[in-house]
C-alpha atoms as a PDB file:
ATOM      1  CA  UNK A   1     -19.058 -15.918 -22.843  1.00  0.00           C
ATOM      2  CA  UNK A   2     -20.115 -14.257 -19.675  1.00  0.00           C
ATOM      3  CA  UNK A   3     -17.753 -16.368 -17.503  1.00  0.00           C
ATOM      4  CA  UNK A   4     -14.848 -14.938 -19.270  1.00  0.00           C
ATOM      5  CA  UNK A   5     -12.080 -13.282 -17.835  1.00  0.00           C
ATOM      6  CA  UNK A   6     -10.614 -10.011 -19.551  1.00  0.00           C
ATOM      7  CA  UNK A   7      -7.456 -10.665 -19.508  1.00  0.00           C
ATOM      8  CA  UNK A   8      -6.613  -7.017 -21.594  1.00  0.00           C
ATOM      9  CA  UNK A   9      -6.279  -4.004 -18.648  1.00  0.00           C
ATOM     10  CA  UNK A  10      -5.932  -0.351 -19.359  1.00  0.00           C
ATOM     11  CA  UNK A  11      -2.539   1.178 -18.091  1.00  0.00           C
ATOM     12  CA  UNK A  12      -1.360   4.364 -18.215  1.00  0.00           C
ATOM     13  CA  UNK A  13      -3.882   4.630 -21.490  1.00  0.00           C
ATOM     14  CA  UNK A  14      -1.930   1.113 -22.895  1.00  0.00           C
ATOM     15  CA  UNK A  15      -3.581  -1.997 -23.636  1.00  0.00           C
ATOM     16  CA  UNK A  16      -1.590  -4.797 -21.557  1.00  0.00           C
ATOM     17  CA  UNK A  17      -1.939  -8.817 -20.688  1.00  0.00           C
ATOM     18  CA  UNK A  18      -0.762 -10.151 -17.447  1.00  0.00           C
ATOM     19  CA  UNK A  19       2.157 -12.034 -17.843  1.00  0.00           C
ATOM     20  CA  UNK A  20       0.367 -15.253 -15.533  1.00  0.00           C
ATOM     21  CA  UNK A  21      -2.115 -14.880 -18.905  1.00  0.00           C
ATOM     22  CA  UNK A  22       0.824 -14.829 -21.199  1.00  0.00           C
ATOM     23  CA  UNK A  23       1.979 -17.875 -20.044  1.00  0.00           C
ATOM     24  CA  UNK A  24      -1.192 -20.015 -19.981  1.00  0.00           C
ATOM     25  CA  UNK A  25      -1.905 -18.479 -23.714  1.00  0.00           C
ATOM     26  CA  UNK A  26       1.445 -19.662 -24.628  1.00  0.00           C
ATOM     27  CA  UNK A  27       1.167 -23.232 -22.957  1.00  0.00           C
ATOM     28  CA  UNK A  28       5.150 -21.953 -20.566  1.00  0.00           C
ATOM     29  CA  UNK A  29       5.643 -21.924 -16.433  1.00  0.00           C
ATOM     30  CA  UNK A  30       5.547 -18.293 -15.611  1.00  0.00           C
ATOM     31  CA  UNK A  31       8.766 -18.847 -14.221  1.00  0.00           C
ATOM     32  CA  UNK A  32       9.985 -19.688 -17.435  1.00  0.00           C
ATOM     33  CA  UNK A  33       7.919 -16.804 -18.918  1.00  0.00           C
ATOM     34  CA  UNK A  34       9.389 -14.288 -16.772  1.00  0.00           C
ATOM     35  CA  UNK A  35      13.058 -15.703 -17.101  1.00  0.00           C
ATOM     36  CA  UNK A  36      12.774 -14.754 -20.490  1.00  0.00           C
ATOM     37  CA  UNK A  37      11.209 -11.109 -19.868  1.00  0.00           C
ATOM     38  CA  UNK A  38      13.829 -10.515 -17.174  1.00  0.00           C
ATOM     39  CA  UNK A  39      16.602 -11.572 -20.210  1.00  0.00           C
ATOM     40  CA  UNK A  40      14.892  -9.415 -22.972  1.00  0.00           C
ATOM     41  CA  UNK A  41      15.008  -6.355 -20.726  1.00  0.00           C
ATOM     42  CA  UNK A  42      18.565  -7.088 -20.025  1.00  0.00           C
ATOM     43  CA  UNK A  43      18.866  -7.326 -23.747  1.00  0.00           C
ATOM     44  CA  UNK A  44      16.359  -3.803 -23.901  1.00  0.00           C
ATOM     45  CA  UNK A  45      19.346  -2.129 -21.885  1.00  0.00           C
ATOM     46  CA  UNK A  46      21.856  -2.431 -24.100  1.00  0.00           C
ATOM     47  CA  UNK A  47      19.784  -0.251 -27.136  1.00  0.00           C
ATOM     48  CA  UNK A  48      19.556   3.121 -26.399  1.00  0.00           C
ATOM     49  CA  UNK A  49      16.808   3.762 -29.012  1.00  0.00           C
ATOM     50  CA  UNK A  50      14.655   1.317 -26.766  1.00  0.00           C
ATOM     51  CA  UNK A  51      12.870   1.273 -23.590  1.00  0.00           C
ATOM     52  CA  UNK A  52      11.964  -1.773 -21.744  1.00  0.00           C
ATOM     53  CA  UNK A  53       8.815   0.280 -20.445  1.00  0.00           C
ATOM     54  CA  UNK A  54       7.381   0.276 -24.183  1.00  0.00           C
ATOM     55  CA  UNK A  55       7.109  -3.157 -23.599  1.00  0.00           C
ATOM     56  CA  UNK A  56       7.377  -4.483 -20.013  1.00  0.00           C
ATOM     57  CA  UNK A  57       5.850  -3.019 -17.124  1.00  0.00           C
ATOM     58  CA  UNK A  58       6.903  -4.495 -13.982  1.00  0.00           C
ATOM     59  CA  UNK A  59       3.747  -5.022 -11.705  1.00  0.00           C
ATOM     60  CA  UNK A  60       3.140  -7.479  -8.836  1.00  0.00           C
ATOM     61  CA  UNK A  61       0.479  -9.938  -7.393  1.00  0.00           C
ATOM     62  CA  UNK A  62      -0.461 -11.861  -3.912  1.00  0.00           C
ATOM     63  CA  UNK A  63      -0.189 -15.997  -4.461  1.00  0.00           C
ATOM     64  CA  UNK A  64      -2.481 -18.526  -3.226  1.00  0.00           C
ATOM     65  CA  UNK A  65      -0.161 -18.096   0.400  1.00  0.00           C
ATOM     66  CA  UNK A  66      -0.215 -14.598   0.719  1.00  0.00           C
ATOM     67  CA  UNK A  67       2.957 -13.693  -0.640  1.00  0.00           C
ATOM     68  CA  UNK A  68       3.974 -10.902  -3.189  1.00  0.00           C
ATOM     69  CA  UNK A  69       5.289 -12.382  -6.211  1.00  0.00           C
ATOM     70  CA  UNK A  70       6.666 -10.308  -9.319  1.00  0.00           C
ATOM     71  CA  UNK A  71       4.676 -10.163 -12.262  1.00  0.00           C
ATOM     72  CA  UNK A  72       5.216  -7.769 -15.499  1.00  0.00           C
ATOM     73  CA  UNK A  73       1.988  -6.293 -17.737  1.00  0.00           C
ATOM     74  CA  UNK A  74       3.415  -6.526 -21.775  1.00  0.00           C
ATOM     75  CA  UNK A  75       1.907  -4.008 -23.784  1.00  0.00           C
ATOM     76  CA  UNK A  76       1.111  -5.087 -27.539  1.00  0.00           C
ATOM     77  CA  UNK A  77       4.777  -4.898 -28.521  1.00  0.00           C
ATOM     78  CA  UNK A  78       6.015  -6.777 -25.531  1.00  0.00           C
ATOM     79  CA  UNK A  79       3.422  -9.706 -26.635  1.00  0.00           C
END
């Protein structure tokens, strides 16, 4: 077990996943993956009593060519 990753980060005193982790976990693209986050925020917006932040945070990473590419960190509810 010493080769494994932690794929659970601290954030703003939240446990969150990666959404790239989320995907694998779930056997999806994380294109597909975020499509989906990008349409329950959209659904999020329309509830005032909810906050996309409580379950989405919206982070970024560096691909294999160098690039920024968009990424979000779920919390426990938004897994």
């Amino acid at each position: 077990m010493e080769n494994q990753v932690q794929i659970i980060k601290q954030v703003n005193d939240q446990d969150v996943m990666d959404s790239r982790d989320v995907a694998k976990m779930i056997n999806k693209t994380h294109a597909h993956l975020m499509r989906d986050i990008d349409r329950y925020i959209n659904d999020l917006a329309t509830d005032p009593k909810l906050d996309s932040l409580d379950f989405f945070i919206e982070s970024s990473y560096e691909d294999a060519k160098g690039e920024t590419r968009k990424c979000y960190l779920l919390t426990k509810q938004g897994c």
